[in-house]
Protein backbone atom coordinates (compact mmCIF):
# COMPACT_ATOMS: atom_id res chain seq x y z
CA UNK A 1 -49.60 -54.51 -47.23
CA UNK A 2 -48.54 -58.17 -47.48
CA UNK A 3 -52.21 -59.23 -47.74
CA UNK A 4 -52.52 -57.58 -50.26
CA UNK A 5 -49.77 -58.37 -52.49
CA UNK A 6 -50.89 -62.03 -52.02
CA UNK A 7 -54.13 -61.09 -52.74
CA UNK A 8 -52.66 -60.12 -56.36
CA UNK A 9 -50.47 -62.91 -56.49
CA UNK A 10 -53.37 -65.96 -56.32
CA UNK A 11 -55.44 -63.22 -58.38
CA UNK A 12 -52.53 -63.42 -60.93
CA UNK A 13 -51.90 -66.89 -60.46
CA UNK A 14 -55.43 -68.06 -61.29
CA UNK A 15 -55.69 -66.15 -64.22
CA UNK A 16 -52.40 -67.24 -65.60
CA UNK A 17 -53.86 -71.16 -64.98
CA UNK A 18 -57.00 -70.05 -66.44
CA UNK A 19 -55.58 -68.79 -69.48
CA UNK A 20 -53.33 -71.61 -70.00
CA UNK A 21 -55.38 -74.87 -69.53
CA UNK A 22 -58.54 -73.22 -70.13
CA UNK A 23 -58.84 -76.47 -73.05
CA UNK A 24 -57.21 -79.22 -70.99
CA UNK A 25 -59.82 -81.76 -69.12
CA UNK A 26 -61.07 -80.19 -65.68
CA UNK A 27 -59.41 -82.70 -62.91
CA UNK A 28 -56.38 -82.74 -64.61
CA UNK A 29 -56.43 -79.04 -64.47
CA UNK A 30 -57.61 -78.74 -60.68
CA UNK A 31 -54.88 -80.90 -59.76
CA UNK A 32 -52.00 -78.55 -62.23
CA UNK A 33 -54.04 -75.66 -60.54
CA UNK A 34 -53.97 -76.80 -57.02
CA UNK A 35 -50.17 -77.85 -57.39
CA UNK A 36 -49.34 -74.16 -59.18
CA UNK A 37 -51.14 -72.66 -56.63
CA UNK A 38 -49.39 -74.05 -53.46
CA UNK A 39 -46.51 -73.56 -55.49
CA UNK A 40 -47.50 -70.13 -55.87
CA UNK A 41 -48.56 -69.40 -52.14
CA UNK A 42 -45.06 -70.65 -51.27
CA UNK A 43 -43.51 -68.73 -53.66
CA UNK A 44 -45.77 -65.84 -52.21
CA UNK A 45 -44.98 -66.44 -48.62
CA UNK A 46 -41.46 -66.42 -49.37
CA UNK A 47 -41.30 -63.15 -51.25
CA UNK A 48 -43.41 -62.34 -48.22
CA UNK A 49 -40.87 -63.52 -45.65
CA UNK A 50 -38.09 -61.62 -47.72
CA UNK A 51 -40.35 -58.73 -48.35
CA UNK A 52 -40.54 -58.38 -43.81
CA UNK A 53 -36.99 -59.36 -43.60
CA UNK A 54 -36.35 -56.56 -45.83
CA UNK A 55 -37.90 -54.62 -44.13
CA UNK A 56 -37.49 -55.04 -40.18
CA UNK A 57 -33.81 -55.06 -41.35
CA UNK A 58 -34.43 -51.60 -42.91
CA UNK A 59 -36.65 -50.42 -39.60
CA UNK A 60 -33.49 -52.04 -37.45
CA UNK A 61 -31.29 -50.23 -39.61
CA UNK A 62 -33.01 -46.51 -39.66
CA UNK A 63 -34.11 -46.92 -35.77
CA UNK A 64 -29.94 -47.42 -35.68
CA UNK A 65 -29.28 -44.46 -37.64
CA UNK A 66 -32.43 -42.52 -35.74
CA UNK A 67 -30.32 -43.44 -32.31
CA UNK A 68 -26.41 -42.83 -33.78
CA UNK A 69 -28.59 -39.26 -35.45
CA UNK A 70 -30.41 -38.23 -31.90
CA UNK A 71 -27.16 -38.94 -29.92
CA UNK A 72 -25.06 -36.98 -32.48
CA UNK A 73 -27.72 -34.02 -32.36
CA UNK A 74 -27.19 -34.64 -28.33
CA UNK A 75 -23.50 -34.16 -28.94
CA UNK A 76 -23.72 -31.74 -31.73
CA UNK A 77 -26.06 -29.39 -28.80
CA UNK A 78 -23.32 -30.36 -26.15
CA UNK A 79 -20.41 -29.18 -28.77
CA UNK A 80 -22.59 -26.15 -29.17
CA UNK A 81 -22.90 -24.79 -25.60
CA UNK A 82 -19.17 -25.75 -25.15
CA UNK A 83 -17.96 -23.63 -27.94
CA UNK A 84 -20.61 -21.17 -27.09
CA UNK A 85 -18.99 -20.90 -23.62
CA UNK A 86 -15.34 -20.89 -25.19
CA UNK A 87 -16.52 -18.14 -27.09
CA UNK A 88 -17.52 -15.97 -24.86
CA UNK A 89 -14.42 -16.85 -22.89
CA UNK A 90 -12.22 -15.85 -25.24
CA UNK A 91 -14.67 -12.91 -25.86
CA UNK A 92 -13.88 -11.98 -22.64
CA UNK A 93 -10.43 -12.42 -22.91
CA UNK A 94 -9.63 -10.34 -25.70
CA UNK A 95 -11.73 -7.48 -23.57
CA UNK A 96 -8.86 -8.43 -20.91
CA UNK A 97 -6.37 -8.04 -23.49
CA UNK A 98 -7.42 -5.36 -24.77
CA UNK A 99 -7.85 -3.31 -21.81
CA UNK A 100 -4.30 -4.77 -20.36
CA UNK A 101 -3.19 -3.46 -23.65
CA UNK A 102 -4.68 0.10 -23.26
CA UNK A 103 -3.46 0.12 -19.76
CA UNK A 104 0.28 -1.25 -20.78
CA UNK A 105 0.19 1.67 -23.30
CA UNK A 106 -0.55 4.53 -20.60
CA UNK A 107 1.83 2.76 -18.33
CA UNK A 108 4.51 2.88 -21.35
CA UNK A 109 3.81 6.62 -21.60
CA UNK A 110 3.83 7.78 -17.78
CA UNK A 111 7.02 5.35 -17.67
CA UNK A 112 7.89 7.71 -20.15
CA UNK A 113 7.57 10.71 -19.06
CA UNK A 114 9.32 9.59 -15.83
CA UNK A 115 12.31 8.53 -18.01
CA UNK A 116 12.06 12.63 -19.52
CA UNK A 117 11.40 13.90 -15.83
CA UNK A 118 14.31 11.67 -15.12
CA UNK A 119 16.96 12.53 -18.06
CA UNK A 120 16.12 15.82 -17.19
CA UNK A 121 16.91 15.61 -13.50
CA UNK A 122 20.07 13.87 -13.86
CA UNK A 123 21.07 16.70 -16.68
CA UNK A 124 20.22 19.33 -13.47
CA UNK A 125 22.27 17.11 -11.03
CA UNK A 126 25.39 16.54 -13.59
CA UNK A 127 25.44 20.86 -14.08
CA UNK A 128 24.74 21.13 -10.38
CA UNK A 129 27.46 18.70 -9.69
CA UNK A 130 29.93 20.46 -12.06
CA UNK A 131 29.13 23.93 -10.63
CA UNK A 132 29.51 22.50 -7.19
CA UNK A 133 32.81 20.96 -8.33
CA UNK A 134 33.97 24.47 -9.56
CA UNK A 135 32.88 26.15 -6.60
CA UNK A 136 35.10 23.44 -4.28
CA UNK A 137 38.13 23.70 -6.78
CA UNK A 138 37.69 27.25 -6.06
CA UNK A 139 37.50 27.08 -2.35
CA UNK A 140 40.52 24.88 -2.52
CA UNK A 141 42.23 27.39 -4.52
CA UNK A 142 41.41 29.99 -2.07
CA UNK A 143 42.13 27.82 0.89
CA UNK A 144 45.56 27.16 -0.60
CA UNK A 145 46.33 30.91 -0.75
CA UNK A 146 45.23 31.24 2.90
CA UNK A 147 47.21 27.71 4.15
CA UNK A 148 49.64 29.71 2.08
CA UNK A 149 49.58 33.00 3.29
CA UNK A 150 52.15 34.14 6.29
CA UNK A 151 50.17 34.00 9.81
CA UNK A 152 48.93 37.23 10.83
CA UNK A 153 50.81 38.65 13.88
CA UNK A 154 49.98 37.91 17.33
CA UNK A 155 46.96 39.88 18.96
CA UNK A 156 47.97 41.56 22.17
CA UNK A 157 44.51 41.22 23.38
CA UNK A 158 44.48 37.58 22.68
CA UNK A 159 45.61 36.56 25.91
CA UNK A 160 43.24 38.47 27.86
CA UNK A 161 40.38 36.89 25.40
CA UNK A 162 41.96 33.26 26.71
CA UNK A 163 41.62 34.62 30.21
CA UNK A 164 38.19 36.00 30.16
CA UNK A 165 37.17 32.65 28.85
CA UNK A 166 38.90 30.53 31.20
CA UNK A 167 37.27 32.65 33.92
CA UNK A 168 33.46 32.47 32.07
CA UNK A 169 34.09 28.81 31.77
CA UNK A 170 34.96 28.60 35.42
CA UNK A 171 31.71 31.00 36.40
CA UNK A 172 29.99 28.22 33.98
CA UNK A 173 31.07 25.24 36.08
CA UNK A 174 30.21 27.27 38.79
CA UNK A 175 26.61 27.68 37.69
CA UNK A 176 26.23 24.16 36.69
CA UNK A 177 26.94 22.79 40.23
CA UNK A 178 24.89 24.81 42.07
CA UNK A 179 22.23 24.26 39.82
CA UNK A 180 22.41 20.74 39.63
CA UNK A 181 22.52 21.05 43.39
CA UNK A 182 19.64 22.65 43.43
CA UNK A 183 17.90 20.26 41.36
CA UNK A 184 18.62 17.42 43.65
CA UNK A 185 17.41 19.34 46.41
CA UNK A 186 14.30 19.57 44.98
CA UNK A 187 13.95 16.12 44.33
CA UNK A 188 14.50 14.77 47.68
CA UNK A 189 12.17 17.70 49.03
CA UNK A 190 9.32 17.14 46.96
CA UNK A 191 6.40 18.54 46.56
CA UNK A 192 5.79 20.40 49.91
CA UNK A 193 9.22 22.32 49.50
CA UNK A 194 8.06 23.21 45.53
CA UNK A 195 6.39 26.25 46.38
CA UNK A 196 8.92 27.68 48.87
CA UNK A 197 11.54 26.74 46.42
CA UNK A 198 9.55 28.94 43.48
CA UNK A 199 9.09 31.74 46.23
CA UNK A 200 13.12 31.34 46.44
CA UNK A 201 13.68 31.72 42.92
CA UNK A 202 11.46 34.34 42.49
CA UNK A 203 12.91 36.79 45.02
CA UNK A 204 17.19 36.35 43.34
CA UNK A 205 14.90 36.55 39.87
CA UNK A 206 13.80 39.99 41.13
CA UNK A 207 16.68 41.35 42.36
CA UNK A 208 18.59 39.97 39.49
CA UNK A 209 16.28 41.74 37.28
CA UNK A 210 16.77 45.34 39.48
CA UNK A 211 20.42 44.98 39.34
CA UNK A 212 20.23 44.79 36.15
CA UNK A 213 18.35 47.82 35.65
CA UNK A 214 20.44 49.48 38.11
CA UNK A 215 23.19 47.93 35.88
CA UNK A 216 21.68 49.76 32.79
CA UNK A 217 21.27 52.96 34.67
CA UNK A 218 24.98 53.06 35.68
CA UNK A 219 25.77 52.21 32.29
CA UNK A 220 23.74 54.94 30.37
CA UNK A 221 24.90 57.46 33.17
CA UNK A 222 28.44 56.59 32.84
CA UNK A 223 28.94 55.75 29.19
CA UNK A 224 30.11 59.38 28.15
CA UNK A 225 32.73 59.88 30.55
CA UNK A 226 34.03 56.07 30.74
CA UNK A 227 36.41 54.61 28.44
CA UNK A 228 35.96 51.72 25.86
CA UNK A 229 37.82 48.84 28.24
CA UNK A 230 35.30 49.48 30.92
CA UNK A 231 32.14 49.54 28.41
CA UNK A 232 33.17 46.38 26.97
CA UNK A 233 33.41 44.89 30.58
CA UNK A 234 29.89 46.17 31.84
CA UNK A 235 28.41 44.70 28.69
CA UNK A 236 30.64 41.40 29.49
CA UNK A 237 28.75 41.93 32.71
CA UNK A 238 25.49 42.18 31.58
CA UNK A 239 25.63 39.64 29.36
CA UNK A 240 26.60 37.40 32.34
CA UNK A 241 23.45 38.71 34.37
CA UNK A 242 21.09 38.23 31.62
CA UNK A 243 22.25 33.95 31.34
CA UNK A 244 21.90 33.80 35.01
CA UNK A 245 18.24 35.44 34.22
CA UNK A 246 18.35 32.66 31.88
CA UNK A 247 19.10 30.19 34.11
CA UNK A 248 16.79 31.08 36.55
CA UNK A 249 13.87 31.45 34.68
CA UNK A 250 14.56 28.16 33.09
CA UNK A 251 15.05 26.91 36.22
CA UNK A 252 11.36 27.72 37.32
CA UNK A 253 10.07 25.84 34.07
CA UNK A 254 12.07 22.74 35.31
CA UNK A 255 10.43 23.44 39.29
CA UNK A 256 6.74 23.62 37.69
CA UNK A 257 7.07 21.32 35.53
CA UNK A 258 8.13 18.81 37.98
CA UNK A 259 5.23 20.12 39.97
CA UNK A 260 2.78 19.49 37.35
CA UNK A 261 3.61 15.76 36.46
CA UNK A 262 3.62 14.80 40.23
CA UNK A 263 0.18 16.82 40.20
CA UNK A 264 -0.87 14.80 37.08
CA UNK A 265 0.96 11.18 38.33
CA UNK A 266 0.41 11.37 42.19
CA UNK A 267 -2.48 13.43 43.15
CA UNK A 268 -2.91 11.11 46.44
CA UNK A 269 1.14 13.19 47.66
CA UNK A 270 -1.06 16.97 47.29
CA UNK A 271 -3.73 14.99 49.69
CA UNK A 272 -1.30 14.36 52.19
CA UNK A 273 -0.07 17.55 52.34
CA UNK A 274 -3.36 19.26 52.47
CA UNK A 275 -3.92 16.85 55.67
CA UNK A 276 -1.08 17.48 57.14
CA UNK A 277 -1.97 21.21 57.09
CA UNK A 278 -4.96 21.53 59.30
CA UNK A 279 -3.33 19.27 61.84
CA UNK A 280 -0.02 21.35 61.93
CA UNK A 281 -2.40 24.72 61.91
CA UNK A 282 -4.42 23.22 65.59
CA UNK A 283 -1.53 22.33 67.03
């Protein structure tokens, strides 16, 4: 401690003065001793002075280099977490990578296999194409010979064939008409003519149906002692029977199914009629 070292110092000091004038007269020597030893304590304080100088500037100096040494440990532990966090973000990006890698390389194989299932596809197509293209050079060929063939000679039963159809066609129109007809007759009826008009259909249905048993009959009676002309007629006939049947049957599809949406759309029309009945029956 500074006391201390002055301590020493006047210890030193004195015994140095002793020493030296111990043979010289005594006030002489109190006064030399007095003067060496201010000169000494000044000396003393100054070394002193330096001595604390020394070292507040050393305290200044390591309190400095405590302060730059905490705030570089506070940076240092900063640094730390930061690179600690970009590590385990680029941890977790090489995972990423890795798996977008893995994926990427399954990807490259189903693409592939597509490319095989593809290659192999268009190899089908091209023999498929080329077959197809033989088969049409083929056809061509063979439609050549037939574009080049002479026409066959006229059919003598041609125009009866143009007749017949000319008369079907005209039985056809026929058909159409009154059907259509019909239909709008049942339109503007409505419902309380629906029934009557399936009671209609049902009765020509019926006899359509007997004649054409009757029809049948004849035909299985006759067949052995008719000729082919008049089979080929009866069965022209029947034919023509069986698309009225047609036509009639489809005809009662078209009656109850008109019946059934106005059943299913207006109810309240069925009301009226069944009020109208009781009134019409007491009169």
């Amino acid at each position: 401690s500074p006391s201390t070292i002055q301590h020493r110092i006047n210890f030193s000091a004195r015994k140095l003065f002793y020493d030296k004038y111990s043979k010289v007269d005594s006030p002489q020597i109190e006064c030399r001793c007095e003067e060496r030893i201010a000169e000494e304590q000044r000396r003393c304080r100054d070394a002193i002075a330096r001595v604390e100088r020394d070292r507040d500037q050393q305290l200044t100096a390591l309190n400095d280099r405590l302060s730059a040494a905490e705030t570089e440990a506070s940076d240092l532990k900063q640094e730390v977490g930061r690179l600690r966090g970009v590590a385990e973000t680029l941890r977790a990006n090489a995972e990423a990578a890795t798996r977008a890698h893995r994926e990427a390389q399954e990807q490259v194989g189903e693409l592939v296999a597509q490319l095989s299932a593809a290659r192999e596809a268009e190899r089908r197509e091209r023999e498929t194409a080329a077959a197809t293209a033989d088969l049409l050079a083929a056809t061509k060929l063979e439609l050549q010979r037939f574009t080049e063939a002479p026409p066959p000679p006229p059919d003598p039963r041609l125009d009866e064939l143009r007749k017949e159809l000319v008369l079907l066609r005209t039985q056809n129109k026929s058909l159409s008409e009154a059907q259509e007809e019909l239909q709008a007759q049942i339109l503007t009826r409505g419902v309380e003519e629906g029934r009557s008009l399936l009671d209609g259909v049902s009765g020509p249905l019926v006899a359509t149906n007997s004649l054409a048993h009757e029809l049948s009959q004849m035909s299985d009676d006759e067949l052995d002692g008719s000729d082919t002309l008049h089979s080929i007629e009866l069965e022209k006939l029947q034919k023509a029977l069986k698309e009225q049947q047609d036509v009639n049957v489809q005809l009662r599809n078209y009656i109850d199914g008109i019946l059934l949406s106005i059943v299913e759309n207006y109810p309240q029309l069925l009301e009226v009629k069944y009020q109208k009945q009781p009134s019409e029956t007491k009169s």
